[in-house]
Protein backbone atom coordinates (compact mmCIF):
# COMPACT_ATOMS: atom_id res chain seq x y z
CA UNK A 1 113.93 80.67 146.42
CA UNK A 2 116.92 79.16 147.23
CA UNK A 3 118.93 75.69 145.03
CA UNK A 4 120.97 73.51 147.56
CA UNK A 5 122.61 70.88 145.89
CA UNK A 6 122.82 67.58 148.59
CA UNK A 7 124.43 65.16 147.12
CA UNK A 8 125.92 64.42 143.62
CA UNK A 9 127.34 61.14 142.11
CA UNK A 10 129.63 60.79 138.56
CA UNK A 11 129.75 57.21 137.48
CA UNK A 12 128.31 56.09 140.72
CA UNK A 13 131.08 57.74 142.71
CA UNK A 14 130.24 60.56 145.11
CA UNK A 15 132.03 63.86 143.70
CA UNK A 16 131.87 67.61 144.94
CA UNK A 17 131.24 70.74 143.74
CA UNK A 18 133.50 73.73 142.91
CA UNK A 19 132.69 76.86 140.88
CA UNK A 20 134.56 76.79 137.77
CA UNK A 21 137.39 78.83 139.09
CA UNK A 22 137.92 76.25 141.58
CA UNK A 23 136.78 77.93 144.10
CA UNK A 24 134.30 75.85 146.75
CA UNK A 25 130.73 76.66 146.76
CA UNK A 26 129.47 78.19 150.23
CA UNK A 27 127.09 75.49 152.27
CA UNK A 28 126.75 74.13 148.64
CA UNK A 29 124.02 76.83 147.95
CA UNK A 30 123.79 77.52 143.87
CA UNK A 31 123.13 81.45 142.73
CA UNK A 32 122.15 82.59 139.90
CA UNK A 33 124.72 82.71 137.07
CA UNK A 34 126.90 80.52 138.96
CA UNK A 35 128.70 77.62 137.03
CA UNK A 36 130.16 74.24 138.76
CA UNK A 37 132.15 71.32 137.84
CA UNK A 38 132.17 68.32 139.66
CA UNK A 39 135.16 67.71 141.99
CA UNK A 40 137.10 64.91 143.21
CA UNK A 41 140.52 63.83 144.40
CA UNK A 42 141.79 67.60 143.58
CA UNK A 43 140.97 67.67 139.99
CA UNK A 44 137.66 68.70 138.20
CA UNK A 45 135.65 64.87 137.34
CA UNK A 46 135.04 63.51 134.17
CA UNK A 47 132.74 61.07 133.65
CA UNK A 48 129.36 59.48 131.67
CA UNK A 49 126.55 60.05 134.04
CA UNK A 50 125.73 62.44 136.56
CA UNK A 51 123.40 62.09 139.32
CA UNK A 52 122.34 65.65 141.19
CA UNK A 53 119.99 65.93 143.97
CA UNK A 54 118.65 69.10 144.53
CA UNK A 55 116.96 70.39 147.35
CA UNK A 56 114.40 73.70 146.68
CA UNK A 57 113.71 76.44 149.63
CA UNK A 58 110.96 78.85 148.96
CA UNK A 59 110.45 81.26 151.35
CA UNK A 60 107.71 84.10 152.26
CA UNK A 61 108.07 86.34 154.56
CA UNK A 62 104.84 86.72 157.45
CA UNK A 63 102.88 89.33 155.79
CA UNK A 64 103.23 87.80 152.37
CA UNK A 65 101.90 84.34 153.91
CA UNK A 66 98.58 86.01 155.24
CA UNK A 67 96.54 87.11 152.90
CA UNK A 68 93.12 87.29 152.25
CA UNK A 69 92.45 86.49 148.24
CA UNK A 70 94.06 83.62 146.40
CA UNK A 71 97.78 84.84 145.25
CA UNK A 72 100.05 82.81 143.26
CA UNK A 73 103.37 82.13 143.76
CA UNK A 74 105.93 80.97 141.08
CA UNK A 75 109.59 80.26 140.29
CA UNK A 76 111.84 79.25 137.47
CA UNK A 77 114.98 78.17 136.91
CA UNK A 78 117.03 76.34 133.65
CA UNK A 79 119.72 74.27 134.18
CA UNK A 80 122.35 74.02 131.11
CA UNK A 81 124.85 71.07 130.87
CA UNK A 82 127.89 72.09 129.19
């Protein structure tokens, strides 16, 4: 499963991400354990709401897709707003 984060918005302004270091985040793709601020005009944003789209890709590879019984498929995640 893969997080992709498409567009984000503080206080109705569109803002960027960067990983906590600064750093940009590669084709905006979130991994696990990673932490991100919201950028904009070269300083980390501040701000009273935040709007995050998301966009999910689960994948399976061909074998996995074709089976014969029922199987069940399931993901997590938890999202923590510092």
């Amino acid at each position: 499963m893969q997080l992709r984060i498409v567009a984000v918005q503080l206080d109705g302004l569109a803002v960027h991400w960067r990983r906590e270091s600064g750093e940009p985040l590669e084709a905006d793709l979130l991994r696990p354990g990673d932490r991100v601020i919201p950028w904009r005009a070269g300083m980390a944003g501040e701000g009273l709401r935040l709007d995050v789209e998301l966009e999910v890709d689960a994948r399976l590879s061909d074998p996995t897709s074709r089976v014969n019984d029922l199987t069940r498929f399931e993901g997590g995640g938890r999202f923590q707003l510092n």
